[in-house]
C-alpha atoms as a PDB file:
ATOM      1  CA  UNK A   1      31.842 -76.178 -28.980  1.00  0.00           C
ATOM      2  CA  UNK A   2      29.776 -79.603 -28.184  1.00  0.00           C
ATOM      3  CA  UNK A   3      27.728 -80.982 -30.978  1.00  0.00           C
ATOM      4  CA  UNK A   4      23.893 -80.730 -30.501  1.00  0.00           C
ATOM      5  CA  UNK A   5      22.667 -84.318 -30.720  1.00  0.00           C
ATOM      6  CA  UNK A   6      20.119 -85.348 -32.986  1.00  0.00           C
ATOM      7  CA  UNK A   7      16.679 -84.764 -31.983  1.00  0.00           C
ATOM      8  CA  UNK A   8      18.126 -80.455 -31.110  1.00  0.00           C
ATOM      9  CA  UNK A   9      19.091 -80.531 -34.316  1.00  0.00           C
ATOM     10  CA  UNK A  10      15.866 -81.573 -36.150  1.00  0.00           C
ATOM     11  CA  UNK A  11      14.131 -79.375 -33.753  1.00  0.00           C
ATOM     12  CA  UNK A  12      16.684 -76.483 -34.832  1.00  0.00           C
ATOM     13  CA  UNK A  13      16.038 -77.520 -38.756  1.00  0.00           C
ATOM     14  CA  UNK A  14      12.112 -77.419 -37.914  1.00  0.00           C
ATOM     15  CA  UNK A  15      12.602 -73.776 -36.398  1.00  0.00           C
ATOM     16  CA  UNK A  16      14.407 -72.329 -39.346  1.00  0.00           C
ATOM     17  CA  UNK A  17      12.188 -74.208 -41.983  1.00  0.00           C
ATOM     18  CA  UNK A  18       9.298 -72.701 -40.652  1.00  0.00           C
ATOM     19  CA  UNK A  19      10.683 -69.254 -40.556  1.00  0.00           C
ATOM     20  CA  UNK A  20      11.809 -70.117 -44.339  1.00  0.00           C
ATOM     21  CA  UNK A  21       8.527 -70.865 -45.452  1.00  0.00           C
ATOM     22  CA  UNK A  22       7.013 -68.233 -44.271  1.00  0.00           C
ATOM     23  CA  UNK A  23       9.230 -65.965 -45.256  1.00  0.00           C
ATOM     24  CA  UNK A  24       9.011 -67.189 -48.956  1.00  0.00           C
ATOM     25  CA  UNK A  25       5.434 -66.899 -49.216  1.00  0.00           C
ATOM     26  CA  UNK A  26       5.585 -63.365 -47.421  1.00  0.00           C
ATOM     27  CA  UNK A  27       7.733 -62.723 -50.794  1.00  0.00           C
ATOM     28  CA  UNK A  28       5.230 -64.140 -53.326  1.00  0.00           C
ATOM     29  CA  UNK A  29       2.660 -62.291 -51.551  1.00  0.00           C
ATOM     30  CA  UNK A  30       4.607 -59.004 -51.512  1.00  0.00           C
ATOM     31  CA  UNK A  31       5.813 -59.762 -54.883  1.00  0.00           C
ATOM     32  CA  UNK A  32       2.229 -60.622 -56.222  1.00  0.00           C
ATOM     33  CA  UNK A  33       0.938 -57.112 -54.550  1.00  0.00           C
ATOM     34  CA  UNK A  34       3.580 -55.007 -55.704  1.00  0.00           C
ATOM     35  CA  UNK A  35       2.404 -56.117 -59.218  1.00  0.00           C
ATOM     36  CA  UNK A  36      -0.997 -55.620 -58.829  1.00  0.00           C
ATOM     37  CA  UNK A  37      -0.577 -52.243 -57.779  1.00  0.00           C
ATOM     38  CA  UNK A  38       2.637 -50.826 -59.958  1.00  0.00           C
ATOM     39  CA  UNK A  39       4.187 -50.525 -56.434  1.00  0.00           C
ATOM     40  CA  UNK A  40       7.866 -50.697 -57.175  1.00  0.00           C
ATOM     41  CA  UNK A  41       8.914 -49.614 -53.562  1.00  0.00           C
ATOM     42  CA  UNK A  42       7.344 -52.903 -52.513  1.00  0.00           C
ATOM     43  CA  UNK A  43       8.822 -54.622 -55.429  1.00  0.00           C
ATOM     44  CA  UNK A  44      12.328 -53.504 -53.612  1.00  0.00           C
ATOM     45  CA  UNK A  45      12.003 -55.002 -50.640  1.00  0.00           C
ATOM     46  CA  UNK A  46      11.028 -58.242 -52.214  1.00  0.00           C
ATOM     47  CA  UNK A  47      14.575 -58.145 -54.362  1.00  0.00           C
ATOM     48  CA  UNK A  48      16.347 -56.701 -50.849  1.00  0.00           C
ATOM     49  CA  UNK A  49      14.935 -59.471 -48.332  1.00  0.00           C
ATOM     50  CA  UNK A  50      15.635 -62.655 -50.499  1.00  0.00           C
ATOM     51  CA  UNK A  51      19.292 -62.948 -48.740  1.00  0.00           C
ATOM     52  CA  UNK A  52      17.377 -63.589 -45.472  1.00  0.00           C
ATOM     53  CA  UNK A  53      15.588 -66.685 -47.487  1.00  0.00           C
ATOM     54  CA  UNK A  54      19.432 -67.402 -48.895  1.00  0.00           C
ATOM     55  CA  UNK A  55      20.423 -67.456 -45.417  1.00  0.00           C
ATOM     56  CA  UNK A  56      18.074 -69.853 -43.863  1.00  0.00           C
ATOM     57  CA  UNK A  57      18.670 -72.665 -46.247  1.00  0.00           C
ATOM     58  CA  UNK A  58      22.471 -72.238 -45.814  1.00  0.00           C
ATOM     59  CA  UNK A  59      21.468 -73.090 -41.819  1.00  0.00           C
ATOM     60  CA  UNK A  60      19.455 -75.557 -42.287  1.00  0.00           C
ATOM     61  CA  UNK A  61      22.311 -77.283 -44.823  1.00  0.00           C
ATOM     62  CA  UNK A  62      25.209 -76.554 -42.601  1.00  0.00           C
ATOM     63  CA  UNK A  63      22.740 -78.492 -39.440  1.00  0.00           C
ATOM     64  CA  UNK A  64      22.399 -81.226 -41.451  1.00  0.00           C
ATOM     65  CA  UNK A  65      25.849 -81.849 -42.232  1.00  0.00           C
ATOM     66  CA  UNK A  66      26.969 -81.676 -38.842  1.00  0.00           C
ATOM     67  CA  UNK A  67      24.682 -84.090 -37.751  1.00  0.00           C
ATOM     68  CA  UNK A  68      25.355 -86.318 -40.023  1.00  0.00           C
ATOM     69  CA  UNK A  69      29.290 -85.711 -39.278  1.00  0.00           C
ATOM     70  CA  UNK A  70      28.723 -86.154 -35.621  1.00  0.00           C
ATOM     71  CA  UNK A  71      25.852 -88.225 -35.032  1.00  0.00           C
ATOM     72  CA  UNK A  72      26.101 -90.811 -37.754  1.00  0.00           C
ATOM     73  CA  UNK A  73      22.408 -90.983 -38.562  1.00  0.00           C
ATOM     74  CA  UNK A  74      20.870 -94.107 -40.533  1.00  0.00           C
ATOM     75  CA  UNK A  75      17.837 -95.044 -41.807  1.00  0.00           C
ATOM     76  CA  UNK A  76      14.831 -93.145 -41.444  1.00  0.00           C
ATOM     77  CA  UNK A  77      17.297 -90.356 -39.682  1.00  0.00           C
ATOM     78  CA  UNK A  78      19.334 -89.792 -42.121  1.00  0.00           C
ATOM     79  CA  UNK A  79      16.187 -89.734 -45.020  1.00  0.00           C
ATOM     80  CA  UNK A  80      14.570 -86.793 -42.738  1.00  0.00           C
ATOM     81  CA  UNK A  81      17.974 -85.249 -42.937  1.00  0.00           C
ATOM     82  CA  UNK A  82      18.270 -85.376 -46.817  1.00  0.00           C
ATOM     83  CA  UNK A  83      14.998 -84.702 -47.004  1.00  0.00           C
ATOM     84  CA  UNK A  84      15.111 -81.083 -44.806  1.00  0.00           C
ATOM     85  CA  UNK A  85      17.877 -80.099 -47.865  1.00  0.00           C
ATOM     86  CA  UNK A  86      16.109 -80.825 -50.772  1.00  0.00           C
ATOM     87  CA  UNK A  87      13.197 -78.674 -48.957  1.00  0.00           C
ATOM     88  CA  UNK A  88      15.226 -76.158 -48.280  1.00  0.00           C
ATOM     89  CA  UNK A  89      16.274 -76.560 -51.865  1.00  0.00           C
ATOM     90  CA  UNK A  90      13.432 -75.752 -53.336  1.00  0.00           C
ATOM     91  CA  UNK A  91      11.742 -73.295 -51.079  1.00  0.00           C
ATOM     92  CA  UNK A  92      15.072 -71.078 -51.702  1.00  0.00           C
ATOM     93  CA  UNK A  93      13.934 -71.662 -55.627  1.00  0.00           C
ATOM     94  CA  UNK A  94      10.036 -70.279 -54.561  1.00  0.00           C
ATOM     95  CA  UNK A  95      11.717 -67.547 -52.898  1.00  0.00           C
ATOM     96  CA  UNK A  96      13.790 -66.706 -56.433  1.00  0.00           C
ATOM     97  CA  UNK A  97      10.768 -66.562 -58.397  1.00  0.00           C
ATOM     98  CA  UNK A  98       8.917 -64.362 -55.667  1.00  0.00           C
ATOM     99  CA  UNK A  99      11.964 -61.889 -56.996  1.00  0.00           C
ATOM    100  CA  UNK A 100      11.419 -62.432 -60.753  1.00  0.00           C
ATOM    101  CA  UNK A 101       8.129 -61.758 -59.928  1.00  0.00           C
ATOM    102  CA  UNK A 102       8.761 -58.966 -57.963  1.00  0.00           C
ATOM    103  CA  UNK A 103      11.136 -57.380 -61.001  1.00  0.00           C
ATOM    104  CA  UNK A 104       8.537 -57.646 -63.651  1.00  0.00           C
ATOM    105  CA  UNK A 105       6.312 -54.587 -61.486  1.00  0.00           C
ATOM    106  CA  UNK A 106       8.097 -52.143 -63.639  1.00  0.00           C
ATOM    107  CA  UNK A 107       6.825 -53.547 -66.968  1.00  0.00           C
ATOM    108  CA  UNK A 108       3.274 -52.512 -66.005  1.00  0.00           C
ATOM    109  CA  UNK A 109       3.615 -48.935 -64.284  1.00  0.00           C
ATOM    110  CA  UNK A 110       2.030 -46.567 -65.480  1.00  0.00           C
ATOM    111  CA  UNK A 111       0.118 -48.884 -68.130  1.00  0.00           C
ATOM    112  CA  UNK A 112      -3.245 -49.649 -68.192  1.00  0.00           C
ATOM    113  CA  UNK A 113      -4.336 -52.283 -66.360  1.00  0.00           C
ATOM    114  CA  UNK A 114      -3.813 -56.008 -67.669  1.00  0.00           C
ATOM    115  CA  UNK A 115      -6.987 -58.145 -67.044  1.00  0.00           C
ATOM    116  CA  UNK A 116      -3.856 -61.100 -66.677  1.00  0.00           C
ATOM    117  CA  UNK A 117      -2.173 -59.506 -63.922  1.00  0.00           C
ATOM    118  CA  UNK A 118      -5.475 -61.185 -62.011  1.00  0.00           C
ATOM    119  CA  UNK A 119      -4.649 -64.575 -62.972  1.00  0.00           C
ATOM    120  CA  UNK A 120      -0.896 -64.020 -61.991  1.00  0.00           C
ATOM    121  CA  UNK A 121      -2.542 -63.359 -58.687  1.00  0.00           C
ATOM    122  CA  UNK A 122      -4.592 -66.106 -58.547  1.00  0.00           C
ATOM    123  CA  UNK A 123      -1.772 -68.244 -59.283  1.00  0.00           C
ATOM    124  CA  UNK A 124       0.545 -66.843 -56.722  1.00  0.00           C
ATOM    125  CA  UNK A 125      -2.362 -67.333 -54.090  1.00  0.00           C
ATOM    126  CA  UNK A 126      -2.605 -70.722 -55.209  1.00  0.00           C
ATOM    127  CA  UNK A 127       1.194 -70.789 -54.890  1.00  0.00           C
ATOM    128  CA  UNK A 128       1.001 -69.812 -51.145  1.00  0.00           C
ATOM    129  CA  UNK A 129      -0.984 -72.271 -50.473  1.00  0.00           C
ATOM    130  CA  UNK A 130       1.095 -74.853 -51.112  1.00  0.00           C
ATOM    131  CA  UNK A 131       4.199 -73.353 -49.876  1.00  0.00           C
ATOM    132  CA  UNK A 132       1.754 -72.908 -45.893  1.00  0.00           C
ATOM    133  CA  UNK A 133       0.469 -76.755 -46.726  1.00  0.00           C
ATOM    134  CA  UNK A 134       3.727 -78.240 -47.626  1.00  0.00           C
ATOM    135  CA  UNK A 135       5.441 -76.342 -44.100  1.00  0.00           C
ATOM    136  CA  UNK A 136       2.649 -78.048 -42.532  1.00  0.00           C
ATOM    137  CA  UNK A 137       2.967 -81.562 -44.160  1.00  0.00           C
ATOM    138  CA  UNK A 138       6.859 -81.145 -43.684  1.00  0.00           C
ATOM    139  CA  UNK A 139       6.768 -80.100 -40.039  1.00  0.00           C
ATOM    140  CA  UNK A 140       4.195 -83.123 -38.990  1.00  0.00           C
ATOM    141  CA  UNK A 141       5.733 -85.465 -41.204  1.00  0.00           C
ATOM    142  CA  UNK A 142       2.110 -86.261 -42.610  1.00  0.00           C
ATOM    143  CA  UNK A 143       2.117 -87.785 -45.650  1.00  0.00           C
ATOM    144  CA  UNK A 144      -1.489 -87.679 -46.560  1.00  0.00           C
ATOM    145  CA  UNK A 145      -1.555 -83.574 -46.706  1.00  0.00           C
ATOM    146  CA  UNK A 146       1.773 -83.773 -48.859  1.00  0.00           C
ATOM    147  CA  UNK A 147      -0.055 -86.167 -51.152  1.00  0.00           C
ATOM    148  CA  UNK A 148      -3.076 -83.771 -51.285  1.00  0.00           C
ATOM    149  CA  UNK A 149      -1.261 -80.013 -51.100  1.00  0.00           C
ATOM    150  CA  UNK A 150       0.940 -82.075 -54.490  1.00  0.00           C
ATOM    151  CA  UNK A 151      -2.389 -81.867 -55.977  1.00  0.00           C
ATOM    152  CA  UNK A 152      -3.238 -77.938 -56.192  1.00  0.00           C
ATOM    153  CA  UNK A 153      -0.595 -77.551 -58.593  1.00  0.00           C
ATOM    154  CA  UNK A 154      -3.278 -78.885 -60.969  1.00  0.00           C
ATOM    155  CA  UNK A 155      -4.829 -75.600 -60.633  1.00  0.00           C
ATOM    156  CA  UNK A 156      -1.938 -73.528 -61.009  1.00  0.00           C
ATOM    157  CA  UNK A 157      -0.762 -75.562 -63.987  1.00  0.00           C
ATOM    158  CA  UNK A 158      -4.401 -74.984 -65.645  1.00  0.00           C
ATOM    159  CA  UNK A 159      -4.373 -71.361 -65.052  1.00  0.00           C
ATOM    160  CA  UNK A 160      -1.089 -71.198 -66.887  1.00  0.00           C
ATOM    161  CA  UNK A 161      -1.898 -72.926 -69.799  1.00  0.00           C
ATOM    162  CA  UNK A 162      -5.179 -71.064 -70.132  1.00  0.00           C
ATOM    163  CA  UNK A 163      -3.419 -67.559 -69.796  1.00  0.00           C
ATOM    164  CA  UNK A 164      -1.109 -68.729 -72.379  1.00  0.00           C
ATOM    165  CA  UNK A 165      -3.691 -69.226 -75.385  1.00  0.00           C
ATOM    166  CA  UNK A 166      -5.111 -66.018 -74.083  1.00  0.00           C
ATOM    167  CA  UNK A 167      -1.999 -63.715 -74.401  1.00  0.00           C
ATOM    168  CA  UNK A 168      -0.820 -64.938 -77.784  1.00  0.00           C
ATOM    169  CA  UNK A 169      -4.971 -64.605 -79.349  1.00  0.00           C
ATOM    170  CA  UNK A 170      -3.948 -61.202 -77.603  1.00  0.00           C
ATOM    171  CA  UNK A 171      -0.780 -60.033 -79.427  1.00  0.00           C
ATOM    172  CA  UNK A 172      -1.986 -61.193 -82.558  1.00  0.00           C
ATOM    173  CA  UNK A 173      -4.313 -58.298 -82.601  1.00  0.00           C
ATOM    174  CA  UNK A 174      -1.971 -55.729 -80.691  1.00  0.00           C
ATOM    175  CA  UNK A 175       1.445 -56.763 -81.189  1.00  0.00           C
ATOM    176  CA  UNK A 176       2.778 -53.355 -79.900  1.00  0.00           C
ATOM    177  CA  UNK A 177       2.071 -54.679 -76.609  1.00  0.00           C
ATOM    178  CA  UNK A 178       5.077 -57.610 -77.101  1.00  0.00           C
ATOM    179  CA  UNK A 179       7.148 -56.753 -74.170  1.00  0.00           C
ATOM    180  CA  UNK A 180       3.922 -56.596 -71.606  1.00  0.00           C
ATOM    181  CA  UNK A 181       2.442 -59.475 -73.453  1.00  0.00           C
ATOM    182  CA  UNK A 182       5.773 -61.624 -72.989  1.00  0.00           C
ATOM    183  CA  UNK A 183       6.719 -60.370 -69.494  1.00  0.00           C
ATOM    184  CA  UNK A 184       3.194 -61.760 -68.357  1.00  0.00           C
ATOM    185  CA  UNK A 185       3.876 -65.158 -70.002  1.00  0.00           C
ATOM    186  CA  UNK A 186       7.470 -65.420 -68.692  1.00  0.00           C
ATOM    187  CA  UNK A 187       6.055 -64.468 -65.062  1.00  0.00           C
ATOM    188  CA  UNK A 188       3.410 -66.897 -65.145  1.00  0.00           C
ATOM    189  CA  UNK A 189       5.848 -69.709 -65.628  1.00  0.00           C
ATOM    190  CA  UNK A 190       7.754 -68.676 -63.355  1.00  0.00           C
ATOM    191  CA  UNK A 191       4.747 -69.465 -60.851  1.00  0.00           C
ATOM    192  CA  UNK A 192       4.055 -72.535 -62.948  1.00  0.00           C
ATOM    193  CA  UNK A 193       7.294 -73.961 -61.540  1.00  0.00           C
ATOM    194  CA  UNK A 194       7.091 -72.524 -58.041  1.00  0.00           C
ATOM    195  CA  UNK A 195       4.281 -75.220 -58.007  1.00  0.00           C
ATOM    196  CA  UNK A 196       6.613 -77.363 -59.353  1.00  0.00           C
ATOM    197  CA  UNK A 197       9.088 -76.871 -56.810  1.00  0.00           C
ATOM    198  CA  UNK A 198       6.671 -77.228 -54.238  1.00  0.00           C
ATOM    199  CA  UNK A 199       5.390 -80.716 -55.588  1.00  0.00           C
ATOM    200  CA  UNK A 200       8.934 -82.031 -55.571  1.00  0.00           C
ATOM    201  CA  UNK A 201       9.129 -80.519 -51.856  1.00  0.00           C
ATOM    202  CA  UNK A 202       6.078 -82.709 -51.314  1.00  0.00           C
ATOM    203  CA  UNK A 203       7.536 -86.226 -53.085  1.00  0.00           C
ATOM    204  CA  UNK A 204      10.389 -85.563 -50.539  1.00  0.00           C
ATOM    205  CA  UNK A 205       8.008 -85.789 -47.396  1.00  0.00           C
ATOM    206  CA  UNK A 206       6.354 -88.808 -48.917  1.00  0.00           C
ATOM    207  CA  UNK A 207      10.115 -89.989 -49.459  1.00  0.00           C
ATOM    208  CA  UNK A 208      10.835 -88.729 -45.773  1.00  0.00           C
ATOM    209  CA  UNK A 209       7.727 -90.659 -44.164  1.00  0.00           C
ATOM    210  CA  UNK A 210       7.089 -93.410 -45.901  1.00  0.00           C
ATOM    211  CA  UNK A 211      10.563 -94.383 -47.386  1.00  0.00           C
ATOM    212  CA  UNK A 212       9.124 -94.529 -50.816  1.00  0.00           C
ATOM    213  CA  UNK A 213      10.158 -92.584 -54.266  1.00  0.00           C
ATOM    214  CA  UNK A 214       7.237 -91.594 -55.527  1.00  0.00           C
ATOM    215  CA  UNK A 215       6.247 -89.096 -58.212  1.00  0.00           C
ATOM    216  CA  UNK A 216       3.180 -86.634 -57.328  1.00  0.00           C
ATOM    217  CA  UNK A 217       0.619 -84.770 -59.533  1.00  0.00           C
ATOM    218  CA  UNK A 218       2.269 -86.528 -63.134  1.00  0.00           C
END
């Protein structure tokens, strides 16, 4: 079989990232729903669809070694290359905590409804965001929007902190709550670090543009 040459195969890595992306923050939405309404069915097809997301970075990494196999790429070629993996990295990561997310529905069914399940929500809007900004950023190799979508994890990181405080002043006063009170706190930094992952996604597109190392949103 001939060997695409290079610019097919950033056009094929484009294709699939997009579909990654938005297939990730289909998850965290799903998974952020599912909570919200104790809907475990919709929980399930979070957990069932997250090979799909599996599958798409294992394209997108088998592209990029064959390119660089059979079309010797340098310089700012091969940094879009590297960069597409660690992308595809840690969208693959968002799409794991979209799961963990997803799992932690049947904590809350049939309980009464946590104020702090809003706040998860909040955060996992926030979250999709900057998964659709940093597709965007990625796919037009812009810099600039990297730079700024980097910067709504300030939000997200806030939020977290806040709902921290608020859930251990919380379980002092109803500790037979513990395993609610904890799954909420393990959840929420779970979507802590799906900002995380998607500031590091957006250090790589500076990396990938500019040919700089540069750390975002310290």
């Amino acid at each position: 079989m001939q060997s695409i040459n290079y610019g097919q195969s950033i056009a094929r890595i484009d294709e699939l990232f997009l579909s990654m992306a938005s297939s990730v923050e289909n998850a965290v939405r799903k998974a952020s729903h599912a909570m919200k309404t104790q809907d475990q069915e919709l929980a399930k097809e979070v957990k069932k669809g997250d090979f799909m997301i599996d599958g798409l970075q294992q394209a997108i990494e088998d592209i990029v070694v064959e390119t660089i196999a059979t079309q010797q790429p340098v310089a700012s070629d091969l940094r879009q290359l590297m960069s597409a993996t660690k992308l595809a990295s840690d969208f693959e990561r968002a799409g794991d905590y979209a799961v963990h997310l997803a799992k932690g529905t049947k904590f809350f069914v049939n309980e009464p409804a946590w104020r702090q399940l809003e706040e998860l929500e909040a955060m996992a809007e926030a979250g999709c965001v900057m998964i659709r900004q940093t597709a965007k950023a990625y796919v037009g190799r812009d810099a600039a929007l990297a730079r700024s979508t980097a910067a709504l994890d300030d939000a997200i990181d806030h939020t977290h902190k806040a709902l921290l405080k608020e859930v251990l002043i919380f379980l002092r006063d109803h500790p037979g709550q513990a395993e609610q009170a904890s799954k909420i706190m393990t959840i929420s930094g779970y979507l802590e670090r799906l900002g995380d992952h998607m500031t590091n996604a957006c250090e790589a597109i500076v990396f990938m543009v500019e040919g700089i190392h540069t750390e975002l949103n310290e």
